[in-house]
C-alpha atoms as a PDB file:
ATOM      1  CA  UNK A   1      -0.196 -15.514  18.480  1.00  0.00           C
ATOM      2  CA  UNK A   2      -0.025 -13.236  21.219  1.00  0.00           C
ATOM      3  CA  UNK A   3      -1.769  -9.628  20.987  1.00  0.00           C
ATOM      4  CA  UNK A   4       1.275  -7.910  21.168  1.00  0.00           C
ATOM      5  CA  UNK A   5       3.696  -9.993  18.943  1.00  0.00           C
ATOM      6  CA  UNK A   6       4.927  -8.421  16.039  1.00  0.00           C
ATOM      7  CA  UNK A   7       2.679  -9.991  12.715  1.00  0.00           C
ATOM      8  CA  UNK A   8       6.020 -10.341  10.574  1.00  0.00           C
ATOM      9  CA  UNK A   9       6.888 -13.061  12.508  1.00  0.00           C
ATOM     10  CA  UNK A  10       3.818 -14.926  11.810  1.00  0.00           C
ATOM     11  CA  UNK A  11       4.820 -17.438   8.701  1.00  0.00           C
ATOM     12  CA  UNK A  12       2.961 -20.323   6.786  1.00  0.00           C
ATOM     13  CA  UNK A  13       4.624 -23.077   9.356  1.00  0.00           C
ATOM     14  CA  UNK A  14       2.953 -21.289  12.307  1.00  0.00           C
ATOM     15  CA  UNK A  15      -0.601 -21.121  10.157  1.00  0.00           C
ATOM     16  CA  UNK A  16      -0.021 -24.918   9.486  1.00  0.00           C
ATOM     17  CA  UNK A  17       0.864 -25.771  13.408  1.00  0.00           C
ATOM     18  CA  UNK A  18      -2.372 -23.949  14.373  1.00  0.00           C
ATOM     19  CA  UNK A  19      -3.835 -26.602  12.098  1.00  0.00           C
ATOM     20  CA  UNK A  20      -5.986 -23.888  10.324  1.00  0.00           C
ATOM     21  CA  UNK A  21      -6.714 -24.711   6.675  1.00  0.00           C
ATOM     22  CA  UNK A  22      -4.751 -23.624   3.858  1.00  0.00           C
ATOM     23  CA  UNK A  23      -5.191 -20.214   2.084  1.00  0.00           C
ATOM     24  CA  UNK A  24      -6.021 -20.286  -1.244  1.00  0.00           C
ATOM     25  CA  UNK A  25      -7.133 -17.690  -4.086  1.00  0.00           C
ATOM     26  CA  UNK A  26     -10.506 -19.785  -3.808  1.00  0.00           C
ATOM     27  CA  UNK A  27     -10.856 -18.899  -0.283  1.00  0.00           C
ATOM     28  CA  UNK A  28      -9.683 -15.517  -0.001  1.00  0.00           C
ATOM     29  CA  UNK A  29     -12.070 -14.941  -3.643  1.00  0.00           C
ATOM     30  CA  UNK A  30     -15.332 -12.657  -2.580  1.00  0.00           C
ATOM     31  CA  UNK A  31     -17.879 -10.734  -5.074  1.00  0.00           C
ATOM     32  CA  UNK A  32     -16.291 -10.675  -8.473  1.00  0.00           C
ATOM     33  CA  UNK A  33     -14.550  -7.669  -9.711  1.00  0.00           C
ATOM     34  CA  UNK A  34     -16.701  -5.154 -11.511  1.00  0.00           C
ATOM     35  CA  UNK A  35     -13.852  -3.356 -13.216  1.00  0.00           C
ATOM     36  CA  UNK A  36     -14.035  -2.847 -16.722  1.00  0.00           C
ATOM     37  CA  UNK A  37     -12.550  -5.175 -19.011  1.00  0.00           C
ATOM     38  CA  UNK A  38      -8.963  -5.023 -19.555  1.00  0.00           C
ATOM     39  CA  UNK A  39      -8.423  -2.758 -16.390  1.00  0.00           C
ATOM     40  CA  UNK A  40      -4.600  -3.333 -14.825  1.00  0.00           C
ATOM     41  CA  UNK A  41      -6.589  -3.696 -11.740  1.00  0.00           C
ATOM     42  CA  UNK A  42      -7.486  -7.244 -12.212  1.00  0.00           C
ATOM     43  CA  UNK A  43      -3.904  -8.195 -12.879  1.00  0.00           C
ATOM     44  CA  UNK A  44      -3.228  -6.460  -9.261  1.00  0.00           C
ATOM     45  CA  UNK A  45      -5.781  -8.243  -7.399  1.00  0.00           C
ATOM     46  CA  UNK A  46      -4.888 -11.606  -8.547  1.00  0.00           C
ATOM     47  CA  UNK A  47      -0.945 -11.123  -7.957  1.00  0.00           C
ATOM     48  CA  UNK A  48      -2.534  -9.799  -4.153  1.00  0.00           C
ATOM     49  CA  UNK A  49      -3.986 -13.507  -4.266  1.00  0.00           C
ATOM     50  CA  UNK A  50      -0.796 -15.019  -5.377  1.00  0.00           C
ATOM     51  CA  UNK A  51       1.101 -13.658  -2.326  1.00  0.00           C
ATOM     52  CA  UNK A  52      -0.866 -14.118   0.045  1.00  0.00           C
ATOM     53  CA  UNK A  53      -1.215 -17.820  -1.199  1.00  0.00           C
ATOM     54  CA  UNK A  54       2.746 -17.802  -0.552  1.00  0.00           C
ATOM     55  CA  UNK A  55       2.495 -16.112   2.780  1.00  0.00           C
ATOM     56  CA  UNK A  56      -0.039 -18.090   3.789  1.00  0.00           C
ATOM     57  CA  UNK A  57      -1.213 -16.226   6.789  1.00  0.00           C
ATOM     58  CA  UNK A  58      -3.878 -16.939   8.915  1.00  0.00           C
ATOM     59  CA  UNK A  59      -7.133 -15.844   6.975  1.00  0.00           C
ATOM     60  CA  UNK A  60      -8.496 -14.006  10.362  1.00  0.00           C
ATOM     61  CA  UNK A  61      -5.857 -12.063  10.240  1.00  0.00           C
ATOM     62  CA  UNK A  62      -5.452 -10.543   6.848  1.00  0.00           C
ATOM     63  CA  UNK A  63      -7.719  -6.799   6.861  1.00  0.00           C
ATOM     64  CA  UNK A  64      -8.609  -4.715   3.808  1.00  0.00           C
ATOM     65  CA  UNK A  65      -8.850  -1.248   4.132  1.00  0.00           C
ATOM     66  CA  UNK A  66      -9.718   1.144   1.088  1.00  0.00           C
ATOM     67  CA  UNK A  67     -10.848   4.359   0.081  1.00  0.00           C
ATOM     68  CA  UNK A  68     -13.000   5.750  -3.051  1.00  0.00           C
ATOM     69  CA  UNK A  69     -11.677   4.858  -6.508  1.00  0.00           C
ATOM     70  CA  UNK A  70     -12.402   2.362  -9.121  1.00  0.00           C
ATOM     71  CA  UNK A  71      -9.500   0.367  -7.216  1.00  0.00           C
ATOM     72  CA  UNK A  72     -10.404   1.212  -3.703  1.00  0.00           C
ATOM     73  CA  UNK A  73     -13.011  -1.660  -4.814  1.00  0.00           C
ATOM     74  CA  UNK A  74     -10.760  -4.028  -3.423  1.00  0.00           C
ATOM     75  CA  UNK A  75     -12.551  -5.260  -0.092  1.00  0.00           C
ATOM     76  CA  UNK A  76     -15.554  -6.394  -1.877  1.00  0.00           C
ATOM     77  CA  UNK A  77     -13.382  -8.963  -3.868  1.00  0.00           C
ATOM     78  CA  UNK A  78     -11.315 -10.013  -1.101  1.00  0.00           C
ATOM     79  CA  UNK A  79     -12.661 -12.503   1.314  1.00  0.00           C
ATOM     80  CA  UNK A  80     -11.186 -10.889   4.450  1.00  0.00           C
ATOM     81  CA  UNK A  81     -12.002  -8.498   7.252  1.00  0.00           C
ATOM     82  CA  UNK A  82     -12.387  -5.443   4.822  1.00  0.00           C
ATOM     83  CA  UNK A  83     -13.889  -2.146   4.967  1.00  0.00           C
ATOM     84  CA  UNK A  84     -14.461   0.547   2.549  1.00  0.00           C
ATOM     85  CA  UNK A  85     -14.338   4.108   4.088  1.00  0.00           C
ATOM     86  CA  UNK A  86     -14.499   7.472   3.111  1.00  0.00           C
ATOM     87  CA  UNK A  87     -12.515   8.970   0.218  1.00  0.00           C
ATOM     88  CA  UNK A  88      -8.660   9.633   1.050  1.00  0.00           C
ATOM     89  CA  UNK A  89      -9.069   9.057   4.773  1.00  0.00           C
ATOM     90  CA  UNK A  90      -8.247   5.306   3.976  1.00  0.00           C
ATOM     91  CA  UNK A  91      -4.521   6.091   5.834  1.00  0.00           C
ATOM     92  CA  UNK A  92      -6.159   7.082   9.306  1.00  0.00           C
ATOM     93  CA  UNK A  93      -8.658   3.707   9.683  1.00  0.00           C
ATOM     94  CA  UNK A  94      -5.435   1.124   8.867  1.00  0.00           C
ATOM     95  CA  UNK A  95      -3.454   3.300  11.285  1.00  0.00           C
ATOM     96  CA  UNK A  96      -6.169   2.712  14.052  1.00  0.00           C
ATOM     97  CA  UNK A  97      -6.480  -0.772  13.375  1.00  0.00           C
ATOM     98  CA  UNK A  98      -2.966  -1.582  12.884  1.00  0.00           C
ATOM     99  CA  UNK A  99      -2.286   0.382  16.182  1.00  0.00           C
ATOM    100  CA  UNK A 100      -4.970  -1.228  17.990  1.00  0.00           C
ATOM    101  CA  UNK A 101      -4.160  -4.923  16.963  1.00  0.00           C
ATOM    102  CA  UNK A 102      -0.986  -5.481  15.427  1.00  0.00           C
ATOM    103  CA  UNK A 103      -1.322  -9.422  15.417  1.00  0.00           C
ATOM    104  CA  UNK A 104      -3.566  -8.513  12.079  1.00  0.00           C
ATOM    105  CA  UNK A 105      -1.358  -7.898   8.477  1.00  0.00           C
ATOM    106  CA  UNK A 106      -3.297  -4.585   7.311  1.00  0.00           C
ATOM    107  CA  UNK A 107      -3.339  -3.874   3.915  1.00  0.00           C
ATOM    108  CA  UNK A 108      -4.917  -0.805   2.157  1.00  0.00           C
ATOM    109  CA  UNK A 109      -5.577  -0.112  -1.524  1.00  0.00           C
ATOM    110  CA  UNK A 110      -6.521   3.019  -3.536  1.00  0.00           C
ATOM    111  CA  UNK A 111      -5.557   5.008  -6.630  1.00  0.00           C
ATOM    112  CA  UNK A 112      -3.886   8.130  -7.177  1.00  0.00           C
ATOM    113  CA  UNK A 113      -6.703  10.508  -6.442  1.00  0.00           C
ATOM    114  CA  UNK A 114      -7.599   9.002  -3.033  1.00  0.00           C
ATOM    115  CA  UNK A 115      -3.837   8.475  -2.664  1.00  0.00           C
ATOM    116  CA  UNK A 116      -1.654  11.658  -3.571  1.00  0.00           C
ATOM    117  CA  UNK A 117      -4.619  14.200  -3.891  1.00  0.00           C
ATOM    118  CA  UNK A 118      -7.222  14.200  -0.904  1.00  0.00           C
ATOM    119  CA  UNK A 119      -5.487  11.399   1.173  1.00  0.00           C
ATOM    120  CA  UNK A 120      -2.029  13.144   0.405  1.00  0.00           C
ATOM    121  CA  UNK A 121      -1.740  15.030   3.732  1.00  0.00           C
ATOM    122  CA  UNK A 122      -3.016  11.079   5.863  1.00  0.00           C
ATOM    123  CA  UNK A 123      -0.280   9.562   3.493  1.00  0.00           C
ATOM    124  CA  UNK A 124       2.872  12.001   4.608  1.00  0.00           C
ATOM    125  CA  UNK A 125       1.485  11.173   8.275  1.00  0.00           C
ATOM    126  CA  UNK A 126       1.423   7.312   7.876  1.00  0.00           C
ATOM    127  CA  UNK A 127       4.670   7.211   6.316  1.00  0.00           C
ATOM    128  CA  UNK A 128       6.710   9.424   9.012  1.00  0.00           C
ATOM    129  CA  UNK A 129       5.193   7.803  11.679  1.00  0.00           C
ATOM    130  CA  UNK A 130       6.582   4.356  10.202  1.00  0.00           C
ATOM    131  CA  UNK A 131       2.967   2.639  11.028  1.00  0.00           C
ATOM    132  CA  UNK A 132       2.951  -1.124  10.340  1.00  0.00           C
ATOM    133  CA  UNK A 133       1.148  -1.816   7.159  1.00  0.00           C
ATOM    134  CA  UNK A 134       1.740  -2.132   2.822  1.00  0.00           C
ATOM    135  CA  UNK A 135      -0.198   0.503   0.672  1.00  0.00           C
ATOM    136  CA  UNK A 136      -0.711   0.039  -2.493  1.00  0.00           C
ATOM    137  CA  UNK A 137      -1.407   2.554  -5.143  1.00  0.00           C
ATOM    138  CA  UNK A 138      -2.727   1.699  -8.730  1.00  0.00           C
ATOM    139  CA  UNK A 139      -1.637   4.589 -10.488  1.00  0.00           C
ATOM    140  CA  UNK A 140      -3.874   5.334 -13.868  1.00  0.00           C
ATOM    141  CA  UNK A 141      -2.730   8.944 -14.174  1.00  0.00           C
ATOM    142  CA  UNK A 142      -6.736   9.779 -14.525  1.00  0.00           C
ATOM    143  CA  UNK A 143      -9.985   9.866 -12.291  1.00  0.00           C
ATOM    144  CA  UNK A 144     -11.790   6.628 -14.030  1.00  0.00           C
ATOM    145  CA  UNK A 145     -14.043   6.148 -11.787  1.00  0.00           C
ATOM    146  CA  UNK A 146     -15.385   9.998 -12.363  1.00  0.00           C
ATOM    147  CA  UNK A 147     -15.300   9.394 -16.201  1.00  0.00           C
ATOM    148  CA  UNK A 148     -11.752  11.182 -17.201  1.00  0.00           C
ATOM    149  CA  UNK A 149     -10.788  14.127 -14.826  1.00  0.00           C
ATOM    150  CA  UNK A 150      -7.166  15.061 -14.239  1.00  0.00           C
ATOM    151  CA  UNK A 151      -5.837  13.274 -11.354  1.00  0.00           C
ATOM    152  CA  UNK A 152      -2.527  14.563  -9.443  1.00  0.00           C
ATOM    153  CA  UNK A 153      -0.314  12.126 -11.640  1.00  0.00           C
ATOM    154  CA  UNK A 154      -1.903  12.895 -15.101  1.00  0.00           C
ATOM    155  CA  UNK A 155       1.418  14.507 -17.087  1.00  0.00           C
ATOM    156  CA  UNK A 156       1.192  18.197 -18.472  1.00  0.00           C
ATOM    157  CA  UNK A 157      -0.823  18.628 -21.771  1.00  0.00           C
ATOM    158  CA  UNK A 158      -3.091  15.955 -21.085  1.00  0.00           C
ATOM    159  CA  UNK A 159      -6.612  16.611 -22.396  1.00  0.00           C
ATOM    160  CA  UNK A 160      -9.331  15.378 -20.150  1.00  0.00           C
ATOM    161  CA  UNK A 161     -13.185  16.575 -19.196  1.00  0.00           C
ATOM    162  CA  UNK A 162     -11.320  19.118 -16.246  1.00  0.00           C
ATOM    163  CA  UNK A 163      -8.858  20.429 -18.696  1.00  0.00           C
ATOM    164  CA  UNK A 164     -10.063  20.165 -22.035  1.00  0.00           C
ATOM    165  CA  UNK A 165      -7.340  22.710 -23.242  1.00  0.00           C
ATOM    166  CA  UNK A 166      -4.657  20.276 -22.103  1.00  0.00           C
ATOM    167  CA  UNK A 167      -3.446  19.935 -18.144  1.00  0.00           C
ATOM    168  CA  UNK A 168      -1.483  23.053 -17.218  1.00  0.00           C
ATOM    169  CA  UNK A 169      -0.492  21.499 -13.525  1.00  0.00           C
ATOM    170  CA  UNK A 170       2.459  20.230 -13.049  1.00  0.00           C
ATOM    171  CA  UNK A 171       2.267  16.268 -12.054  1.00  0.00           C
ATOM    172  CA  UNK A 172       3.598  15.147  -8.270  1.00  0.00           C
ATOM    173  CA  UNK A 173       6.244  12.630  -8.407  1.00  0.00           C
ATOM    174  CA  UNK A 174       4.960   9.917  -6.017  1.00  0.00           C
ATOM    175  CA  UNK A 175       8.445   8.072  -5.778  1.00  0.00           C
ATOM    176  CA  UNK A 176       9.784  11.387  -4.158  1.00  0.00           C
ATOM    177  CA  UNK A 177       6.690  12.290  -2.561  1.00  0.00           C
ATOM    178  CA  UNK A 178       7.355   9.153  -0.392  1.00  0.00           C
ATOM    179  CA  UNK A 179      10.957   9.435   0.143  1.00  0.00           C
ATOM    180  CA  UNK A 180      10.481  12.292   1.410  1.00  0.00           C
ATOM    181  CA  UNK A 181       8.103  11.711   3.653  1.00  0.00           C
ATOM    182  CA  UNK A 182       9.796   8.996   5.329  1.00  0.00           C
ATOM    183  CA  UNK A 183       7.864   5.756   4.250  1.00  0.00           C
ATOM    184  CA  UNK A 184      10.254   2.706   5.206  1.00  0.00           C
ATOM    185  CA  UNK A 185       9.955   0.795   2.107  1.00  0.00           C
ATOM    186  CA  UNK A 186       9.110   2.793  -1.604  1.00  0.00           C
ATOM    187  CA  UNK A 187       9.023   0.241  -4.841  1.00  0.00           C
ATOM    188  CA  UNK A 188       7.200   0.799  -8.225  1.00  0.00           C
ATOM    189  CA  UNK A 189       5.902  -1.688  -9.970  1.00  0.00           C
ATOM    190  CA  UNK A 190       3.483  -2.152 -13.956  1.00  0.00           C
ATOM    191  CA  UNK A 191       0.342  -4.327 -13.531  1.00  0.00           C
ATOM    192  CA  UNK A 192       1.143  -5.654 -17.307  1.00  0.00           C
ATOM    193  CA  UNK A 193       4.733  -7.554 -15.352  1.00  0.00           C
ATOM    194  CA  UNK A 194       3.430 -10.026 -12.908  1.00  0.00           C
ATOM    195  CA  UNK A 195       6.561 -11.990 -11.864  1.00  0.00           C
ATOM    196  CA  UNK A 196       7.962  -8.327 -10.847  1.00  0.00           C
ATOM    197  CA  UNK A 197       4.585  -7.225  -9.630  1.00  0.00           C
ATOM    198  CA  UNK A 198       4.318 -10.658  -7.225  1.00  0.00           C
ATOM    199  CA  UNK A 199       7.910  -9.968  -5.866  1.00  0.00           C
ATOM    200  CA  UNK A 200       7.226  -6.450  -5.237  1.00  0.00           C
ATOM    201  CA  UNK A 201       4.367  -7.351  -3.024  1.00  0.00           C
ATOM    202  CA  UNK A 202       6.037 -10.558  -1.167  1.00  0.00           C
ATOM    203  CA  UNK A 203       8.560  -7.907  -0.269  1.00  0.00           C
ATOM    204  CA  UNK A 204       6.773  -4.783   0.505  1.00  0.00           C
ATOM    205  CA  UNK A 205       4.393  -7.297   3.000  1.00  0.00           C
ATOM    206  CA  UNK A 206       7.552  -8.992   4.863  1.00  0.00           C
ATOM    207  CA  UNK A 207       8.588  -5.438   5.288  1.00  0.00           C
ATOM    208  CA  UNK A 208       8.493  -4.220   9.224  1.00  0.00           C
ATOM    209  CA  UNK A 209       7.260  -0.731   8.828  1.00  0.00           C
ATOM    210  CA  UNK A 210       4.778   1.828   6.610  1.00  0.00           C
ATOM    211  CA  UNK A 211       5.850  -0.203   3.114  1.00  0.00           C
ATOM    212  CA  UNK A 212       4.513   1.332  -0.066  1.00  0.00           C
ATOM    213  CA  UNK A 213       3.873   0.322  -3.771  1.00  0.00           C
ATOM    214  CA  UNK A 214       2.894   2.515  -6.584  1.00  0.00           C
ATOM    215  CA  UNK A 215       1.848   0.053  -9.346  1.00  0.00           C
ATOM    216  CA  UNK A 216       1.084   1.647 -12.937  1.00  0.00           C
ATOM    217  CA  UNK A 217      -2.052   0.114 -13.316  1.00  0.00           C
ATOM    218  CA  UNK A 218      -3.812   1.294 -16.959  1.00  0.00           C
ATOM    219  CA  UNK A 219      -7.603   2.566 -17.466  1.00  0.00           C
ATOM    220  CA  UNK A 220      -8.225   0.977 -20.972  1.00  0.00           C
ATOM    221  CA  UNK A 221     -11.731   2.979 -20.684  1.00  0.00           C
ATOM    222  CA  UNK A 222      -9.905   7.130 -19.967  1.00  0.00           C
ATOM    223  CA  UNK A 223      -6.102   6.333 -20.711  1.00  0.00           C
ATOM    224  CA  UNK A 224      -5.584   3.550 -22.760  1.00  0.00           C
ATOM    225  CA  UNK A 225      -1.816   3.205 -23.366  1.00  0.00           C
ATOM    226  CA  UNK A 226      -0.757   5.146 -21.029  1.00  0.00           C
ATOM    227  CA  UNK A 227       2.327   3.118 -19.760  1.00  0.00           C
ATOM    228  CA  UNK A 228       2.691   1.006 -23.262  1.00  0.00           C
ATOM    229  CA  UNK A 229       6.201   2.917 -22.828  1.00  0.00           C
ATOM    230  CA  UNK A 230       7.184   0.218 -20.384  1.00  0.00           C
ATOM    231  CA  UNK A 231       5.800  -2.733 -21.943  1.00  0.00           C
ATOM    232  CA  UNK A 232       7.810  -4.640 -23.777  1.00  0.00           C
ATOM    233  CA  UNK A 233       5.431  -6.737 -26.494  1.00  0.00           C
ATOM    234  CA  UNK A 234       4.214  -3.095 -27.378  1.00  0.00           C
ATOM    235  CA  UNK A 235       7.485  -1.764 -28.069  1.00  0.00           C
ATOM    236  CA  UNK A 236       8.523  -0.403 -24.286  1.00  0.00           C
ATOM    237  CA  UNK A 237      11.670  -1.023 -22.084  1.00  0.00           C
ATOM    238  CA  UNK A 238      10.155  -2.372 -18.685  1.00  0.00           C
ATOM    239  CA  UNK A 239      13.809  -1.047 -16.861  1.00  0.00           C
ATOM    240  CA  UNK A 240      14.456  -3.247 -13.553  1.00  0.00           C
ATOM    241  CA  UNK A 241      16.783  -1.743 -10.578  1.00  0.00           C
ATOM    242  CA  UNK A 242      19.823  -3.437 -10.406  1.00  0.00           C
ATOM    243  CA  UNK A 243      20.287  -4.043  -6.481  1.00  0.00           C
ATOM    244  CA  UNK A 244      23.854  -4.836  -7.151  1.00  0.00           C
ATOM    245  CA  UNK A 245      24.093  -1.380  -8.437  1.00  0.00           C
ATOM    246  CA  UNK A 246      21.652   0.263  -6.494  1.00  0.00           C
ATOM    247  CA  UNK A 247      21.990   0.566  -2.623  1.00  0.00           C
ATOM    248  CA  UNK A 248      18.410   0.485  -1.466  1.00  0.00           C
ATOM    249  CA  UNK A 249      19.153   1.974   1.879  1.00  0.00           C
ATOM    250  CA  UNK A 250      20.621   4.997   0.231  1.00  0.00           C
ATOM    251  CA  UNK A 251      17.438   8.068  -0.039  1.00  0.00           C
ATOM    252  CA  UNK A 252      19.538  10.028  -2.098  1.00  0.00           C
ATOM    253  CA  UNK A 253      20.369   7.514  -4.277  1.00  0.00           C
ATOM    254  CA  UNK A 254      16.698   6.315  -4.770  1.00  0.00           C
ATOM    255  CA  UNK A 255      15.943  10.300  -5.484  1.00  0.00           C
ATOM    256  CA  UNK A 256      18.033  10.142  -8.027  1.00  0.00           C
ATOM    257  CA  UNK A 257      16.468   7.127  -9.190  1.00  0.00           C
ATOM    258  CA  UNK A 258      12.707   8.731  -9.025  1.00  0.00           C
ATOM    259  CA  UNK A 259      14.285  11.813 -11.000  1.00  0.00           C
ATOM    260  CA  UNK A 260      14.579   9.414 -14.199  1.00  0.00           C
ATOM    261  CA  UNK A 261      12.387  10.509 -17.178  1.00  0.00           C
ATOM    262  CA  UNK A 262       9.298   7.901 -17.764  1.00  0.00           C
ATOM    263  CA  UNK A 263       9.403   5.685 -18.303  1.00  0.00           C
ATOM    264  CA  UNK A 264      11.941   5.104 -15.675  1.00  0.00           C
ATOM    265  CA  UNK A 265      12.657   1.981 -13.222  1.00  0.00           C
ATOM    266  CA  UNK A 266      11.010  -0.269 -11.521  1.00  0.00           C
ATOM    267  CA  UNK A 267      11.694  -2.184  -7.947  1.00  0.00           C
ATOM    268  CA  UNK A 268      12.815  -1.102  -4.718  1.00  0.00           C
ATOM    269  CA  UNK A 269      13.831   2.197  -4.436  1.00  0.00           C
ATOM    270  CA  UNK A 270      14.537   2.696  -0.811  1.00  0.00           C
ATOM    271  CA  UNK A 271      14.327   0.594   2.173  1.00  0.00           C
ATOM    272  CA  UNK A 272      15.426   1.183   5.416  1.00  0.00           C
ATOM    273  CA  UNK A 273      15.051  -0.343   9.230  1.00  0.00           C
ATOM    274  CA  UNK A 274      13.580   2.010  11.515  1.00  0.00           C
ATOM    275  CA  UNK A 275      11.130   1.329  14.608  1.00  0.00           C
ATOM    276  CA  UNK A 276       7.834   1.422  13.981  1.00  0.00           C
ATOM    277  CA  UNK A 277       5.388   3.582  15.740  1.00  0.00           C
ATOM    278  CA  UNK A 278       3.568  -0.178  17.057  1.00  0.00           C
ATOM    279  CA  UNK A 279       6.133  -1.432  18.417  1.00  0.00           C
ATOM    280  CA  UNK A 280       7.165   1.838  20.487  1.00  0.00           C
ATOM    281  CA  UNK A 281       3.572   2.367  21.569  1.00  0.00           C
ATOM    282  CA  UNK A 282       3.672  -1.289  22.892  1.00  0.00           C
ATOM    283  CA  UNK A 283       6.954  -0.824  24.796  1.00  0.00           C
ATOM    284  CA  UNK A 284       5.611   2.180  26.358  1.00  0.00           C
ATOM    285  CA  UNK A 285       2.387   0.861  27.238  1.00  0.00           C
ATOM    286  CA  UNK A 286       4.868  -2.003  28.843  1.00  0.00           C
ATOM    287  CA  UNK A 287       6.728   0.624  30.812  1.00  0.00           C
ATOM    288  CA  UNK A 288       3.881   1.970  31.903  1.00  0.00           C
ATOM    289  CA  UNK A 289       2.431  -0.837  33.424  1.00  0.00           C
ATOM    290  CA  UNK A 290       5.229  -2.030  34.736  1.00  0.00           C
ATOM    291  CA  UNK A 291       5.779   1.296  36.684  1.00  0.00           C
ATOM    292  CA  UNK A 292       2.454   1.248  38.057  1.00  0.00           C
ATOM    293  CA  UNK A 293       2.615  -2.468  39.307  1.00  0.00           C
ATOM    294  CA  UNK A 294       0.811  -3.807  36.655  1.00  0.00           C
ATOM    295  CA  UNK A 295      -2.101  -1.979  35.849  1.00  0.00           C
ATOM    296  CA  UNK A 296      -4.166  -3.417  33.094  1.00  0.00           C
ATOM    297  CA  UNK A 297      -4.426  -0.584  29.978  1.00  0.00           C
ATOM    298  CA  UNK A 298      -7.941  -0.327  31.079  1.00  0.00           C
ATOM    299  CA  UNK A 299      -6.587   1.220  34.356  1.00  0.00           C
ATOM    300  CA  UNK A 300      -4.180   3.147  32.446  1.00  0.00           C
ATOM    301  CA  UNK A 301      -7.221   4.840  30.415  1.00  0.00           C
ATOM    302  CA  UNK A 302      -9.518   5.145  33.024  1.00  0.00           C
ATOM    303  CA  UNK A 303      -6.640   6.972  35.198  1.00  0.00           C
ATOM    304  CA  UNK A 304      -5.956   9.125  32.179  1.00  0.00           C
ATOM    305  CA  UNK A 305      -9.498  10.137  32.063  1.00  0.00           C
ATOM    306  CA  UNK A 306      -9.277  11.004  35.454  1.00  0.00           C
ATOM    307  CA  UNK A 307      -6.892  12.906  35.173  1.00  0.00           C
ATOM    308  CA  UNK A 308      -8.629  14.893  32.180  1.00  0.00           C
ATOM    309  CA  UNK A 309     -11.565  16.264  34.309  1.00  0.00           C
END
């Protein structure tokens, strides 16, 4: 696969002709995962597994990318090129490497602290500038890893070691946090539902642009029960989108869809075709070239340093 070619074209029959062996959970298995027990998180990492058993993409090729969190743990149980960076900047690293080799499939992981608090401003820039990657975001509604704090998602009244009166704040929506910041492909998802959870990945990965899932992923240890609302052998409705219904490339219908009282739908929200910001780099790195009788992008940045004296 060329340097410049666009990873979603990269399937399991192009894996197989390179005759590279075939991905499996046992391969792409690392250290094993230190959550605590019953955490949604394992049921998220082993659906990751399951798709990318499916997808079977070249195991050099798959990247990790995390922040701080209890699920920002993710490249130390995934056998791939992984790294684990600094809280909520998670956003900017994927967009360099993504930018900088988009033969790779970048993923990156975190909660909603690293996600909609201090990575909130690197998420709104990621998902306007349509950069070629799938975030996903295990939503808890609580800080777990900091032993019960309010997170940004944590609904009003809850009692926790930051508001022990009760949260006063307000919770951010993240379903209309990422409409409206132009992400390319917005689904939600509930760790406990694994067929949905598996084709909410598959899709959100084969998606050409900044794709995002929130999955409601429950901290038995600070917030045990927290989504039993949409789990059905507890008594919940787990509500599915209706794509028949619902037009997916409609924002204003998928607002109206993320305005739903919990413990609302689940699926794809929006999706829409737009270029992404790799693919427009490439073409005017092309240009560029071109117009310059073929200058190698090593001339092209040593003439723009020149330039910069």
């Amino acid at each position: 696969m060329s340097a410049t070619a666009p990873a979603a074209t990269l399937d399991s029959a192009t894996a197989a002709s390179a005759g590279e062996a075939k991905l499996t959970k046992k391969i792409l298995t690392a250290d094993h995962p230190t959550w605590c027990p019953g955490c949604g998180d394992f049921a998220v990492l082993a659906s990751f597994y399951k798709v990318l058993e499916k997808l079977q993409y070249p195991h050099e090729k798959i990247v990790c990318v995390a922040g701080i969190g209890c699920s920002s743990r993710f490249p130390y149980f995934v056998n791939s090129h992984g790294i684990h960076f600094i809280h909520g900047r998670a956003l900017p690293l994927a967009t360099g490497i993504s930018l900088s080799r988009p033969d790779l499939h970048v993923f990156v992981f975190g909660g909603d602290g690293d996600g909609f608090s201090i990575g909130g401003n690197h998420l709104n820039h990621a998902a306007r500038k349509n950069i070629r990657l799938t975030y996903v975001v295990m939503d808890n509604f609580v800080y777990g890893l900091t032993k019960n704090q309010t997170s940004p998602t944590s609904p009003v009244g809850r009692k926790s070691k930051t508001d022990p009166q009760g949260s006063f704040d307000r919770p951010i929506n993240p379903m209309k946090q990422l409409l409206a910041t132009g992400a390319t492909f917005v689904a939600r998802t509930h760790a406990t539902q694994v067929a949905h959870m598996n084709q909410m990945f598959e899709r959100a990965i084969r998606h050409d642009g900044f794709s995002v899932v929130e999955c409601l992923s429950e901290c038995t240890m600070f917030y045990p029960g927290a989504f039993d609302d949409a789990v059905p052998r507890k008594g919940g409705v787990f509500d599915t989108i209706d794509e028949t219904q619902h037009d997916t490339s409609s924002d204003i219908a998928a607002w109206q869809l993320a305005d739903l009282p919990a413990p609302g739908k689940y699926g794809v929200f929006y999706e829409t075709k737009r270029p992404t910001k790799n693919a427009m780099e490439l073409n005017y790195i092309a240009e560029t070239q071109a117009r310059l009788g073929g200058a190698s992008q090593k001339d092209l940045l040593r003439k723009r340093f020149e330039a910069m004296r």
